[in-house]
N, C-alpha and C. Protein backbone atom coordinates (compact mmCIF):
# COMPACT_ATOMS: atom_id res chain seq x y z
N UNK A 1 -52.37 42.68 63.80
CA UNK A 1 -51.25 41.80 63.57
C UNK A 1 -51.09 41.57 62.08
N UNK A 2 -49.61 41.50 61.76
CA UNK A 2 -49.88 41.24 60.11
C UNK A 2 -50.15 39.80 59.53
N UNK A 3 -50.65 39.86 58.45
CA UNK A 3 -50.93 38.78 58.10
C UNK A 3 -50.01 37.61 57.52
N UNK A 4 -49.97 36.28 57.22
CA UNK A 4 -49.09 35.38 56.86
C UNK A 4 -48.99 35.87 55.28
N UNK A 5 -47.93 35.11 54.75
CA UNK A 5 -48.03 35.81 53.26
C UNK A 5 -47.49 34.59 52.72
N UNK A 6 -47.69 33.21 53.26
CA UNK A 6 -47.11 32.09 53.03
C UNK A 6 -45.85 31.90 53.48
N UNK A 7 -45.79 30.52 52.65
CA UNK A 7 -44.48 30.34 53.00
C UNK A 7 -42.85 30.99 52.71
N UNK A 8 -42.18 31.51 53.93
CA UNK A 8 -41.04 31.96 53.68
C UNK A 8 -39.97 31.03 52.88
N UNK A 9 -39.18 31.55 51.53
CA UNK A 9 -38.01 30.91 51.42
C UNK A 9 -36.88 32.14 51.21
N UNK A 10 -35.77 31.19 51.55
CA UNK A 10 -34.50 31.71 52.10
C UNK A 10 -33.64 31.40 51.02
N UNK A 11 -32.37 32.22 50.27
CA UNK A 11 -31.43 31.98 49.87
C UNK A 11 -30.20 32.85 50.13
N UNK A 12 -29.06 32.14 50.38
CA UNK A 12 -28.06 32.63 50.83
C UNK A 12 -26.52 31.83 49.67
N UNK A 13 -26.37 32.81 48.72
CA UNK A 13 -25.70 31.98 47.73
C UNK A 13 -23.69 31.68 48.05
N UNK A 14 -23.31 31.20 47.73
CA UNK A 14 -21.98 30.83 48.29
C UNK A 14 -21.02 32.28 48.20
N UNK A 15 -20.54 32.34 49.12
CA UNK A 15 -19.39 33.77 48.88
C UNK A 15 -18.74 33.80 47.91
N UNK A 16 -18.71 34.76 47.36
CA UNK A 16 -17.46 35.41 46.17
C UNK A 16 -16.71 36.73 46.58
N UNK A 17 -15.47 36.51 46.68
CA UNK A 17 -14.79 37.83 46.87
C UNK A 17 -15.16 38.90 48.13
N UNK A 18 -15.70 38.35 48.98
CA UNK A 18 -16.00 39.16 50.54
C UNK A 18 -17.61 39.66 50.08
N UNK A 19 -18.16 39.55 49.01
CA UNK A 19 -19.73 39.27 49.07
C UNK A 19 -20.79 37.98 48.65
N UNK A 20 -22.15 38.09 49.52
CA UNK A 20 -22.64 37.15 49.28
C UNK A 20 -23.90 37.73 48.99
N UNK A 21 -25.08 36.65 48.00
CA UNK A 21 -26.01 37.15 47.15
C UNK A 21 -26.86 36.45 48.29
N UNK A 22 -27.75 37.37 49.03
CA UNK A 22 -29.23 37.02 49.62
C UNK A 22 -30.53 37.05 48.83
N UNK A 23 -31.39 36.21 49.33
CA UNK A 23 -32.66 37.10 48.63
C UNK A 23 -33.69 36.00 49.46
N UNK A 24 -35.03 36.64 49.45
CA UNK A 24 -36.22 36.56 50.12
C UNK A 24 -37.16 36.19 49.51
N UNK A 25 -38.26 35.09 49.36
CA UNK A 25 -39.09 35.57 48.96
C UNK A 25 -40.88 34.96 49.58
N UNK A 26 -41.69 35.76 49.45
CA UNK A 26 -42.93 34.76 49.97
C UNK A 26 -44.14 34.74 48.62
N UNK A 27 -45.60 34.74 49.21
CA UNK A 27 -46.61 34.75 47.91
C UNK A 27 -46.42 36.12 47.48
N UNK A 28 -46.09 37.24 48.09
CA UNK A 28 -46.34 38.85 48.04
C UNK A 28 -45.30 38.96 47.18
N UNK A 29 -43.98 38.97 48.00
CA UNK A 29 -42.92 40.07 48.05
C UNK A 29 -41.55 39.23 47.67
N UNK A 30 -40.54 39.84 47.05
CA UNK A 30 -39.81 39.20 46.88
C UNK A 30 -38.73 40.14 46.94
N UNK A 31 -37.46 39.83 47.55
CA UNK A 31 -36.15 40.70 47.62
C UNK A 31 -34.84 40.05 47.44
N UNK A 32 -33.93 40.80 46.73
CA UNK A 32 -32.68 40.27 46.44
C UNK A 32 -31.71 41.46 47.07
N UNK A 33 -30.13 41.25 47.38
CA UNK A 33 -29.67 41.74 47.58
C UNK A 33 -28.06 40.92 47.42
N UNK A 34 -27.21 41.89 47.80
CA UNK A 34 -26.01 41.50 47.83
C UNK A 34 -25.34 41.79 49.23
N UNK A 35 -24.74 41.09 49.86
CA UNK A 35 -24.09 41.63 51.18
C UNK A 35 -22.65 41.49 51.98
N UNK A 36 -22.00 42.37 51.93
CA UNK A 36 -20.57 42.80 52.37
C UNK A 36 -20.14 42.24 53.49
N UNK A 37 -18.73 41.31 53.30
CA UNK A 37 -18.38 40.73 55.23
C UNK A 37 -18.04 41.37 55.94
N UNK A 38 -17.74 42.65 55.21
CA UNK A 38 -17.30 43.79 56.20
C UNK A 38 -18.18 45.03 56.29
N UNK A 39 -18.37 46.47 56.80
CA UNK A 39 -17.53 45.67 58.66
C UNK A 39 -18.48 45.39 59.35
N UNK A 40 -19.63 44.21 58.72
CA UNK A 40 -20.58 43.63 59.97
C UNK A 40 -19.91 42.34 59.73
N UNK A 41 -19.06 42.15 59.93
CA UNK A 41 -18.17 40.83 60.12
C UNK A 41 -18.64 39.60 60.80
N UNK A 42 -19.88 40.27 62.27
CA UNK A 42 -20.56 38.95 63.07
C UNK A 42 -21.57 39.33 62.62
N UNK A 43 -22.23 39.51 60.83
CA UNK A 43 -23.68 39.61 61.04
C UNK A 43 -24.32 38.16 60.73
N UNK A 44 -23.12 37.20 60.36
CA UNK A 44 -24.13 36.06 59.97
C UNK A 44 -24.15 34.57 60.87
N UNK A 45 -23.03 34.91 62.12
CA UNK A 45 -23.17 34.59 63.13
C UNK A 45 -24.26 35.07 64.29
N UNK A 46 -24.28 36.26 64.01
CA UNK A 46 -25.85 37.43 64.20
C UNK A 46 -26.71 36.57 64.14
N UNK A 47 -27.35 36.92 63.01
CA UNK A 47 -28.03 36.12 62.82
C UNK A 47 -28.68 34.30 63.08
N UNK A 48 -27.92 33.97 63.40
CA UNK A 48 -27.99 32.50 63.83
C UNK A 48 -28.00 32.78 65.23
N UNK A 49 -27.35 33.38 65.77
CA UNK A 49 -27.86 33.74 67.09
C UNK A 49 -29.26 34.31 67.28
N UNK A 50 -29.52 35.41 66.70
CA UNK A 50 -31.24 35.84 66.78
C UNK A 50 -32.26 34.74 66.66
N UNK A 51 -32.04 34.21 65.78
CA UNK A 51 -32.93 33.16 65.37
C UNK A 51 -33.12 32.03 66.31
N UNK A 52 -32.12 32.23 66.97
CA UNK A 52 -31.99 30.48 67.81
C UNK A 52 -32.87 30.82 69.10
N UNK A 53 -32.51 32.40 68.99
CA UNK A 53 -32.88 33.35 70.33
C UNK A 53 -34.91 33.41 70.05
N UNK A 54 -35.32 33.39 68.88
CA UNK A 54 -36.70 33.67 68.68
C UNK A 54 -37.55 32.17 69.32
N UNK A 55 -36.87 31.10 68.68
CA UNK A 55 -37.38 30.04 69.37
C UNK A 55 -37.74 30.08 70.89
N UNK A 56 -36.91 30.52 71.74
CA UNK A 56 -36.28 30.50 73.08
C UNK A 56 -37.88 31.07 73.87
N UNK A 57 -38.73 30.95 74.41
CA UNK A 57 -39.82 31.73 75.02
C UNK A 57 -39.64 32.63 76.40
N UNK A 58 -38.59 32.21 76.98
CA UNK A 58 -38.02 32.66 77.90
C UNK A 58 -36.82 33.97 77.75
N UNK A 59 -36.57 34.03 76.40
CA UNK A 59 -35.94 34.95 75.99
C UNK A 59 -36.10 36.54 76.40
N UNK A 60 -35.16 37.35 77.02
CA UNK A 60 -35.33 38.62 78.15
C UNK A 60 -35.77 39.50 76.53
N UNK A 61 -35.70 38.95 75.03
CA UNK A 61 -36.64 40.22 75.09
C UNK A 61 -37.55 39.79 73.39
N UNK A 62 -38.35 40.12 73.08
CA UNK A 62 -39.01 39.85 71.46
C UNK A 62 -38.98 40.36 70.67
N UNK A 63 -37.61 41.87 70.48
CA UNK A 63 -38.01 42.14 69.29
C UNK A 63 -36.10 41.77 69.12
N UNK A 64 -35.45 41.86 67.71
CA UNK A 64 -34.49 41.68 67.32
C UNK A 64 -33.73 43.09 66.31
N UNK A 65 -32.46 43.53 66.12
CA UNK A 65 -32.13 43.88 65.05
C UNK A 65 -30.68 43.68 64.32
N UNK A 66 -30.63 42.88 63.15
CA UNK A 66 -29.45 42.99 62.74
C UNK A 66 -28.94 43.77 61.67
N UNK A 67 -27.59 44.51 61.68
CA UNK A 67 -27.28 45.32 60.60
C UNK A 67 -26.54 44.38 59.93
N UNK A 68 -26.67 45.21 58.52
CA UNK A 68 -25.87 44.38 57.45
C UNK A 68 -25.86 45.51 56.22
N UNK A 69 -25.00 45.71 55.57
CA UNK A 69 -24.54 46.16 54.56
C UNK A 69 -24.16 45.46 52.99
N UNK A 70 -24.89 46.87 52.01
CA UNK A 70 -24.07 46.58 50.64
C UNK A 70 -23.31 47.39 50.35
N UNK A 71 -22.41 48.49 50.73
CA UNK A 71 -21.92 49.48 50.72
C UNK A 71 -22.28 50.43 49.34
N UNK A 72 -23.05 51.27 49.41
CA UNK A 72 -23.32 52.24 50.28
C UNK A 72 -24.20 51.97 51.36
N UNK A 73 -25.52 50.94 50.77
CA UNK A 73 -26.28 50.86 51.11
C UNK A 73 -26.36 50.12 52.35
N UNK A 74 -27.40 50.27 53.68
CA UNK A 74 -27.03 49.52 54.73
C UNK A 74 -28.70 49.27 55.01
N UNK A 75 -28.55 47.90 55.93
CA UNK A 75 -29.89 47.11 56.03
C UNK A 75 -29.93 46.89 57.10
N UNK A 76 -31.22 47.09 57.96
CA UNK A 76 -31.38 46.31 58.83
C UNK A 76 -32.70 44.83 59.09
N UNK A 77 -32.26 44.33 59.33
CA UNK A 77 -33.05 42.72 59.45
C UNK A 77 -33.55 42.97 61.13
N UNK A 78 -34.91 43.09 60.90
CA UNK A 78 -36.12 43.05 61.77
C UNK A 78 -36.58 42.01 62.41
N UNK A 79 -36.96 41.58 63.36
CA UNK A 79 -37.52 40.69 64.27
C UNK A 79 -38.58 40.76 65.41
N UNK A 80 -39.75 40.49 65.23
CA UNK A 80 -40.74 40.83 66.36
C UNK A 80 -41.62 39.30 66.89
N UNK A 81 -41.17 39.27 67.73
CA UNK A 81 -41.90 37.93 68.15
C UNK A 81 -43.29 38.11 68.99
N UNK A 82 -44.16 37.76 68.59
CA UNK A 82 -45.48 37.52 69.67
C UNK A 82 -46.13 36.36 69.39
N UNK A 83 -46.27 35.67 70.66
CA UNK A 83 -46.75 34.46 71.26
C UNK A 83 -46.02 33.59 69.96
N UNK A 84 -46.54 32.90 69.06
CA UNK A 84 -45.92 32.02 68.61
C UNK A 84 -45.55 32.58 66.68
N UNK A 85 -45.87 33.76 66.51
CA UNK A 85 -45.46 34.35 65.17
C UNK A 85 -44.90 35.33 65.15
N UNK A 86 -44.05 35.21 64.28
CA UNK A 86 -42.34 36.09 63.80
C UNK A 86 -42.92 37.42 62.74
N UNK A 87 -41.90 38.25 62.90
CA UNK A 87 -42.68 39.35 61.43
C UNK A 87 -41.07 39.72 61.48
N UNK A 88 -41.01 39.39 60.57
CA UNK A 88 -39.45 39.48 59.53
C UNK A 88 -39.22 41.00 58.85
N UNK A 89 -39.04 41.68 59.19
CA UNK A 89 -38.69 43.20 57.87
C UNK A 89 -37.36 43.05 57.76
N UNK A 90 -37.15 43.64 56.44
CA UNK A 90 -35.77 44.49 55.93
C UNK A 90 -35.79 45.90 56.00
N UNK A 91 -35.20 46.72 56.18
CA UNK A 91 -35.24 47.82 55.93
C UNK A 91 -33.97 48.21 54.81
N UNK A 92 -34.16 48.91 54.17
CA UNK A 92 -32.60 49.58 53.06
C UNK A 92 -32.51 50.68 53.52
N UNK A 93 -31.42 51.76 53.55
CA UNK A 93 -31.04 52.80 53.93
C UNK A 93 -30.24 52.96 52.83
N UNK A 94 -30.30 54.65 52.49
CA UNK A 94 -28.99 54.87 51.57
C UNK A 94 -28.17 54.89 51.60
N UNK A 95 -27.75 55.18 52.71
CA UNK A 95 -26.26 55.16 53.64
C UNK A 95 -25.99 54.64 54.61
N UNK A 96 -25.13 54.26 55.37
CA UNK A 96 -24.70 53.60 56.53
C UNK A 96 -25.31 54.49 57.72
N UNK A 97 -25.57 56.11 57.22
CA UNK A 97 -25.93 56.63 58.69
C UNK A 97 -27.34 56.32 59.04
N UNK A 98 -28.18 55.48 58.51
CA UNK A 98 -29.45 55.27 58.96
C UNK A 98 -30.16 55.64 59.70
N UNK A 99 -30.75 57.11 58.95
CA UNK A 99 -31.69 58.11 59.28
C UNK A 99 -33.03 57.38 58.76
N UNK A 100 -33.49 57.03 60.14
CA UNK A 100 -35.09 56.96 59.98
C UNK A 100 -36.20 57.39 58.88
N UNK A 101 -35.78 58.33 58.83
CA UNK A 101 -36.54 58.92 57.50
C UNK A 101 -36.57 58.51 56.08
N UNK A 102 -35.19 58.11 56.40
CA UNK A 102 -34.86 57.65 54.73
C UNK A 102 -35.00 56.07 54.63
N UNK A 103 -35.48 55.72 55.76
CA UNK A 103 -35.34 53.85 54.98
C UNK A 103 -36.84 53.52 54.53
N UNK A 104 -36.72 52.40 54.05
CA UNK A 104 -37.70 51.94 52.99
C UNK A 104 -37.88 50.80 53.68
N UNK A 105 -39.22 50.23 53.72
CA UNK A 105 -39.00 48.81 54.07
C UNK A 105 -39.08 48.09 52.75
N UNK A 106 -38.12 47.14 52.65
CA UNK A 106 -37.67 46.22 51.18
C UNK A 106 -38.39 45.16 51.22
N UNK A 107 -38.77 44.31 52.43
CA UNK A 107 -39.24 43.31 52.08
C UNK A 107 -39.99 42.92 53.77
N UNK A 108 -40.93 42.43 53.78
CA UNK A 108 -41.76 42.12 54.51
C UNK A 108 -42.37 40.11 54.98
N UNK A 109 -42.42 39.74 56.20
CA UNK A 109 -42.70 38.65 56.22
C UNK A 109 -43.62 37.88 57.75
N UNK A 110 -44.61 37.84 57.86
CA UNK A 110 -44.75 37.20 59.11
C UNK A 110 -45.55 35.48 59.22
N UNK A 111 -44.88 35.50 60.23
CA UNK A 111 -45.57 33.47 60.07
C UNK A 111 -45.02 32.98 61.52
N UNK A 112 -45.57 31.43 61.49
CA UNK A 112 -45.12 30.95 62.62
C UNK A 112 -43.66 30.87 62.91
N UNK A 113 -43.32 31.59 64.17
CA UNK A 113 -41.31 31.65 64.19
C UNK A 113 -41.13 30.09 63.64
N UNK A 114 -41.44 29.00 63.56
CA UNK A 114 -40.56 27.65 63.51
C UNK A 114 -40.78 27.48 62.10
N UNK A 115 -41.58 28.28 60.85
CA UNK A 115 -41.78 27.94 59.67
C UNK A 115 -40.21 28.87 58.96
N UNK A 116 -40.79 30.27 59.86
CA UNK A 116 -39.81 30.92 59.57
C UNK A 116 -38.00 30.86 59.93
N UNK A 117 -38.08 30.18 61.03
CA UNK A 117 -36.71 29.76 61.48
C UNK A 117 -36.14 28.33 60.15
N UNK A 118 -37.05 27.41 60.41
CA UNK A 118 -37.04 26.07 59.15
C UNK A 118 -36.26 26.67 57.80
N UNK A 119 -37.34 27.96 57.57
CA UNK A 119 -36.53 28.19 56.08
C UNK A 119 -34.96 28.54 55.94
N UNK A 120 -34.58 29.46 56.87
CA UNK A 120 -33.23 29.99 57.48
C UNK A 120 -32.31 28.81 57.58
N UNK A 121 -32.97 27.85 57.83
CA UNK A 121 -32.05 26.30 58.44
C UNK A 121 -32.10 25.91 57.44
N UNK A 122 -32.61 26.14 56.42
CA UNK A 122 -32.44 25.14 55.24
C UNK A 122 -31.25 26.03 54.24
N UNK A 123 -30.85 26.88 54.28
CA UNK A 123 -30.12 27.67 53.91
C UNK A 123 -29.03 27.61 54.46
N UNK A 124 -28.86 28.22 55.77
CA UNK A 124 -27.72 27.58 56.92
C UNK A 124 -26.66 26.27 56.34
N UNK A 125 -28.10 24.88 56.27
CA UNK A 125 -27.42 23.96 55.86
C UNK A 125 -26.60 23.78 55.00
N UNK A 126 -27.07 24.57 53.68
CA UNK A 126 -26.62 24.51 52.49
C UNK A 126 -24.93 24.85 52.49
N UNK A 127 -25.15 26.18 53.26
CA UNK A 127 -23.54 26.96 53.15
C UNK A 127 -22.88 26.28 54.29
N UNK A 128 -23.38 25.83 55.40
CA UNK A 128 -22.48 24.43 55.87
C UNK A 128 -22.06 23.47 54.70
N UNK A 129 -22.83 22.81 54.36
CA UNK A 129 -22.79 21.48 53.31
C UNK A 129 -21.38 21.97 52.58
N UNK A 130 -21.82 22.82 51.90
CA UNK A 130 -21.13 23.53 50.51
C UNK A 130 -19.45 24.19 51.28
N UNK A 131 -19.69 24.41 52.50
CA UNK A 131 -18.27 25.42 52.90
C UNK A 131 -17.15 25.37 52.12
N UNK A 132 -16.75 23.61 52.74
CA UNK A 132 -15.21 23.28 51.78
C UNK A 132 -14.67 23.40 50.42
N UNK A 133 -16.28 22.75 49.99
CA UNK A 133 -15.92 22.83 48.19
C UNK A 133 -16.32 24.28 47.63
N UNK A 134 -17.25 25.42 48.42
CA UNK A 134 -16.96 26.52 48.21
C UNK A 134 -15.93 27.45 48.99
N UNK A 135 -15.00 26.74 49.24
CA UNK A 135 -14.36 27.83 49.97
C UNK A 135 -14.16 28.69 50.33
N UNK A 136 -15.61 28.22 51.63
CA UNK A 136 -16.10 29.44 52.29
C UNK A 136 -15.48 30.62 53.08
N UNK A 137 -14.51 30.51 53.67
CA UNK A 137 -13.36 31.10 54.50
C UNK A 137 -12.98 32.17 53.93
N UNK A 138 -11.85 31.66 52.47
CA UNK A 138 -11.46 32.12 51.26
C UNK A 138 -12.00 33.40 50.82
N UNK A 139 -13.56 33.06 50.30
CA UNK A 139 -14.35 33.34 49.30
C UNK A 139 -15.34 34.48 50.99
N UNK A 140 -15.42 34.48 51.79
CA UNK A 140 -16.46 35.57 52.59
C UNK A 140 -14.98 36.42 53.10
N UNK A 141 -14.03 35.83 53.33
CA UNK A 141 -13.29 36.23 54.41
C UNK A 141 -13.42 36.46 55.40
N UNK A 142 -14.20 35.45 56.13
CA UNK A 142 -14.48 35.40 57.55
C UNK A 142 -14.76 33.57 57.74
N UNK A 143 -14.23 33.11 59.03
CA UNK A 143 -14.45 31.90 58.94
C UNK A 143 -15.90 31.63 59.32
N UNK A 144 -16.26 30.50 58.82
CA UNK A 144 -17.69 30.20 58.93
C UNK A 144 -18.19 29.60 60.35
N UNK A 145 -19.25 30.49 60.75
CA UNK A 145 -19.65 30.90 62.09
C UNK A 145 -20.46 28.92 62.73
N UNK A 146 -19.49 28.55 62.97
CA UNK A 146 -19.62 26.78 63.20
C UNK A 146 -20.18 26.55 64.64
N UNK A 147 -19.90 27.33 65.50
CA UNK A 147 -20.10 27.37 67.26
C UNK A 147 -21.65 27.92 67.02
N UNK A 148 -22.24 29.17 66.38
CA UNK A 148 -23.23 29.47 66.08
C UNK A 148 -24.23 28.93 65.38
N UNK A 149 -23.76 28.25 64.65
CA UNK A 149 -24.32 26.96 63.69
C UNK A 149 -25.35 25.73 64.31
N UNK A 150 -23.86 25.30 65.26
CA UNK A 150 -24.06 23.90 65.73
C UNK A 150 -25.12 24.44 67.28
N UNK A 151 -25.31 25.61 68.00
CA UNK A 151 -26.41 25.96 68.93
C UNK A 151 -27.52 26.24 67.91
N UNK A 152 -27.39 26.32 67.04
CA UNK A 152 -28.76 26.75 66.20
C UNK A 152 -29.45 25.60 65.80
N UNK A 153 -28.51 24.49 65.57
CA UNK A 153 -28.85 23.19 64.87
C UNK A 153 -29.51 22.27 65.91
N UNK A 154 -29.07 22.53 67.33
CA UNK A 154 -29.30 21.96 68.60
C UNK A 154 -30.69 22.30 69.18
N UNK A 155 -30.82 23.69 68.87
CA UNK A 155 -31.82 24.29 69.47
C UNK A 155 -33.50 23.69 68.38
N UNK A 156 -33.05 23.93 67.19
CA UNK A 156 -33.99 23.49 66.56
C UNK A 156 -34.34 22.12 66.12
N UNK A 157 -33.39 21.44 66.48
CA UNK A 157 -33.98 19.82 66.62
C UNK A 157 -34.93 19.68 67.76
N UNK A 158 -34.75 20.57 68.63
CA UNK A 158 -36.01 20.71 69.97
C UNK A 158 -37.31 21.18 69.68
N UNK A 159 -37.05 21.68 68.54
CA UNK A 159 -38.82 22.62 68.01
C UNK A 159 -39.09 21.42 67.69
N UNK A 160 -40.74 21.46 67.88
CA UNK A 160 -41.92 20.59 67.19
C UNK A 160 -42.04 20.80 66.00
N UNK A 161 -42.40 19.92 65.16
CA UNK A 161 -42.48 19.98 63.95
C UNK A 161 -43.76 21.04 63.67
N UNK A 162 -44.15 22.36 63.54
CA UNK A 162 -45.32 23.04 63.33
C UNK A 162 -45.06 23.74 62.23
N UNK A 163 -46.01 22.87 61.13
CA UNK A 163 -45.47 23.95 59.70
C UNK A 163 -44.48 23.48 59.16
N UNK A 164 -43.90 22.88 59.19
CA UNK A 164 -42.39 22.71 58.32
C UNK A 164 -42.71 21.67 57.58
């Protein structure tokens, strides 16, 4: 099993012009990126869905994948759940056709899912908080994923406080 690498933090910086600046980092590893609203248009509603889904124990299945793009470049966001710890990868690809061969893993992370979900929520919040006065809509060109939000926000007021 892999090991913890501390604590996960999350940044997800306000949209500009149909991209937004991500980045990762723990004690190890650290990753930045930039990422396109198009055409994974539901990846950050995706996402809030996966996540809400990792909590869930009853969930029909434990591993996750979301795509996401910087054009050229395309990513996928990893998810493996067992018993109560998450292992987070990125992968980069050079191209959108994401041949196995060619991806890299960019960034690496495993810990308890609710440390790792916490950090995501604290980020979440932010670009909630911030939407209006960044005009979020505007500025991603996609409206901000609020139905996905508010089950994510629901679900994790139900987690125990472990780690956070």
């Amino acid at each position: 099993m892999p090991r913890s690498l501390g604590s996960l933090e999350v940044s997800f910086n306000s949209p500009q012009c149909g991209w937004m600046s991500i980045g990762f980092r723990n004690a190890e590893n650290e990753f930045h990126t930039t990422t396109a609203h198009s055409p994974y248009e539901n990846a950050l509603p995706e996402l809030m869905r996966i996540l809400t889904e990792t909590l869930d124990p009853a969930s029909s299945t434990d591993e996750w994948t979301l795509q996401w793009n910087r054009d050229p470049e395309a990513y996928d966001f990893n998810f493996r759940r067992k018993d109560k710890e998450l292992t987070f990868e990125i992968y980069q690809f050079p191209t959108e056709e994401r041949k196995g061969s060619q991806r890299e893993l960019v960034f690496s992370h495993c810990g308890p899912i609710s440390e790792i979900v916490s950090a995501f929520a604290a980020t979440f919040d932010q670009l909630y908080q911030d939407r209006e006065t960044d005009e979020f809509e505007f500025n991603w060109r996609r409206p901000f994923p609020l139905r996905q939000y508010q089950e994510f926000k629901e679900r994790t007021a139900k987690v125990p406080n472990q780690g956070r």
